[in-house]
C-alpha atoms as a PDB file:
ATOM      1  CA  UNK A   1       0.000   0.000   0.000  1.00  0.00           C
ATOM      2  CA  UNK A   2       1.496   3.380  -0.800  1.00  0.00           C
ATOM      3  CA  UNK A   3      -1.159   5.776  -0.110  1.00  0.00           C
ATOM      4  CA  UNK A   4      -3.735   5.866   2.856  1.00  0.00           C
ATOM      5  CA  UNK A   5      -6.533   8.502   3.404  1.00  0.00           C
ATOM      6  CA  UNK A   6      -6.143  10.039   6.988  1.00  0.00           C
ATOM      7  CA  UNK A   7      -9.427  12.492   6.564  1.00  0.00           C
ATOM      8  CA  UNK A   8     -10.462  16.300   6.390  1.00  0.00           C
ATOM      9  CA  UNK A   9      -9.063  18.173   9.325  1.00  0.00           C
ATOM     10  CA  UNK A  10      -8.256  22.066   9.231  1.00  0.00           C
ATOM     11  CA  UNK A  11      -5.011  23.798   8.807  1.00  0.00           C
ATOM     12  CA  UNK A  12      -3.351  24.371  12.165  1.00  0.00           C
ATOM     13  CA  UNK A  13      -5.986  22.056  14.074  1.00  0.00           C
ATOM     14  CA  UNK A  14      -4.609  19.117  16.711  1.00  0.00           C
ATOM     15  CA  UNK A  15      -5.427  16.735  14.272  1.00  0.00           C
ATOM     16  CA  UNK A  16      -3.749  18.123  11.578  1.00  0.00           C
ATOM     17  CA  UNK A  17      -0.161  18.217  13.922  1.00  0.00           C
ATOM     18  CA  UNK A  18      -0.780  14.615  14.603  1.00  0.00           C
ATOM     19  CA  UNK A  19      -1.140  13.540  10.992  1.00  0.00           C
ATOM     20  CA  UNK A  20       1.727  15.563  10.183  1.00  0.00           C
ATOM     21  CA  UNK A  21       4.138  13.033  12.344  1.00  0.00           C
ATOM     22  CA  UNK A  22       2.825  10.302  10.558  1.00  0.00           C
ATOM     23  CA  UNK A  23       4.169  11.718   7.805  1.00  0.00           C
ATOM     24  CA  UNK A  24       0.780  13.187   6.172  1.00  0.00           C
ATOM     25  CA  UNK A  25       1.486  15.582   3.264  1.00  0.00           C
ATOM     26  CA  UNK A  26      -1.934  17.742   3.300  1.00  0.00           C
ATOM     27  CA  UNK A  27      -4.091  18.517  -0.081  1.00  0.00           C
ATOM     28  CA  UNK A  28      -6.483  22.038   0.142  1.00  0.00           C
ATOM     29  CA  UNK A  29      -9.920  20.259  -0.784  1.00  0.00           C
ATOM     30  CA  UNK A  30     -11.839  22.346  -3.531  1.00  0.00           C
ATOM     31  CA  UNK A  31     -15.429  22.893  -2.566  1.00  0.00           C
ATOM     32  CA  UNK A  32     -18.097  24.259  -4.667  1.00  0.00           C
ATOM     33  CA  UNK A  33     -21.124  25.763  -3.346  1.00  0.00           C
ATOM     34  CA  UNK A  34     -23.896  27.892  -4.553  1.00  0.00           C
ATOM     35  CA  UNK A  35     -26.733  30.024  -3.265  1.00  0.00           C
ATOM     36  CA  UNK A  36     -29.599  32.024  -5.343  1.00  0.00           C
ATOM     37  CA  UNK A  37     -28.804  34.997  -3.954  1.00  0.00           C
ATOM     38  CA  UNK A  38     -24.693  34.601  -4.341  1.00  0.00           C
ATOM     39  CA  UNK A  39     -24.011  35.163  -0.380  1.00  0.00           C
ATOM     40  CA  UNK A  40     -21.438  32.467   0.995  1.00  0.00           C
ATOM     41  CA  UNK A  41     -22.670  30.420   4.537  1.00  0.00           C
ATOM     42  CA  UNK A  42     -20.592  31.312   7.474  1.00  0.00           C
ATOM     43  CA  UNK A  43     -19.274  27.354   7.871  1.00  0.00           C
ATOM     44  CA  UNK A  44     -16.082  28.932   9.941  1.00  0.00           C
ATOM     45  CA  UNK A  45     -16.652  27.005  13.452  1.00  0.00           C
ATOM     46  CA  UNK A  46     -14.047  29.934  14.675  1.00  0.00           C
ATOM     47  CA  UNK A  47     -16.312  32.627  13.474  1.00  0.00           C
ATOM     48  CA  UNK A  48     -18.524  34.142  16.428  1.00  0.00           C
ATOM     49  CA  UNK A  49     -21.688  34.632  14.841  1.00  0.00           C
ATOM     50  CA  UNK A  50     -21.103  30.583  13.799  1.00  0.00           C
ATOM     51  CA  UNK A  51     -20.176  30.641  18.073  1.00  0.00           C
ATOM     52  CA  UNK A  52     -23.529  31.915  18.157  1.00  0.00           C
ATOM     53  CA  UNK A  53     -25.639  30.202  16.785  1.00  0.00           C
ATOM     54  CA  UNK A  54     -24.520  27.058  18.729  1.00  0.00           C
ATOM     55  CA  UNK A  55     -25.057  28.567  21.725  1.00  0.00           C
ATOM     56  CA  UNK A  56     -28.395  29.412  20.550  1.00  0.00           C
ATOM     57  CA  UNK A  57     -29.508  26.453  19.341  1.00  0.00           C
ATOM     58  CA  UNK A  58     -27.967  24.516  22.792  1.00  0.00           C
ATOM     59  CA  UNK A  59     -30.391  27.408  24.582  1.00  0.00           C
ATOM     60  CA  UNK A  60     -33.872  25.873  22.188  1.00  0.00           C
ATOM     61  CA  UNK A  61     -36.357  23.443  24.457  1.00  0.00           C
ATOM     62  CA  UNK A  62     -35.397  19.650  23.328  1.00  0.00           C
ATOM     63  CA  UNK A  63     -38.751  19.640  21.822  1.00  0.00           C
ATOM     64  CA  UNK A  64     -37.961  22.325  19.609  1.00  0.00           C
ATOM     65  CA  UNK A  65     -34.692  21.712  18.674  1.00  0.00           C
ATOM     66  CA  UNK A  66     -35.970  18.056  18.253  1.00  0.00           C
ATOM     67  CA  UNK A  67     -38.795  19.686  15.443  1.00  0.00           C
ATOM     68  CA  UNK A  68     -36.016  21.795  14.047  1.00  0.00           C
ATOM     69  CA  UNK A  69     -33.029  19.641  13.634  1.00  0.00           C
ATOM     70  CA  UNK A  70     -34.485  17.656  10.290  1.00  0.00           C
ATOM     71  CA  UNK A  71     -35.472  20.400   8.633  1.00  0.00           C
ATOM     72  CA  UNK A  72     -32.486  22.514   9.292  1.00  0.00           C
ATOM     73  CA  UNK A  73     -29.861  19.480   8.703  1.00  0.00           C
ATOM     74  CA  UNK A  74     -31.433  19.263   5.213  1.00  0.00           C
ATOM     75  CA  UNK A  75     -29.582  22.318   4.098  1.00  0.00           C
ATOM     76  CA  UNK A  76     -26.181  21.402   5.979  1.00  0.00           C
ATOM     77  CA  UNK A  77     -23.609  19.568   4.028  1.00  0.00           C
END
């Protein structure tokens, strides 16, 4: 075997360091994306609105966030 796949991590991350000491030579990943409107999603887990939203969503009653989470993890991805 001469190549193995170690996974996505980000630039600078824990995960990254580690699979650099295996040896792990890291590809950028080219992602397309599109909108109607044009605006790019804030997918930056770094970013504080993105910050904010989690904490928002951890603040929802279960039964909410339980009606929610389908419909919203549609658009994710």
């Amino acid at each position: 075997m001469t190549q193995f796949d170690f996974g996505r991590s980000k630039v600078g991350s824990g995960q990254a360091s580690w699979k650099k000491s295996f040896g792990f030579e890291g590809k950028p990943l080219v992602y397309h994306g599109w909108s109607p409107d044009g605006a790019l999603r804030d997918i930056n887990p770094n970013s504080a609105q993105y910050q904010q939203r989690i904490a928002l969503w951890k603040k929802l009653p279960l039964p909410v966030a339980n009606l929610l989470g389908p419909w919203i993890s549609r658009g994710l991805g």
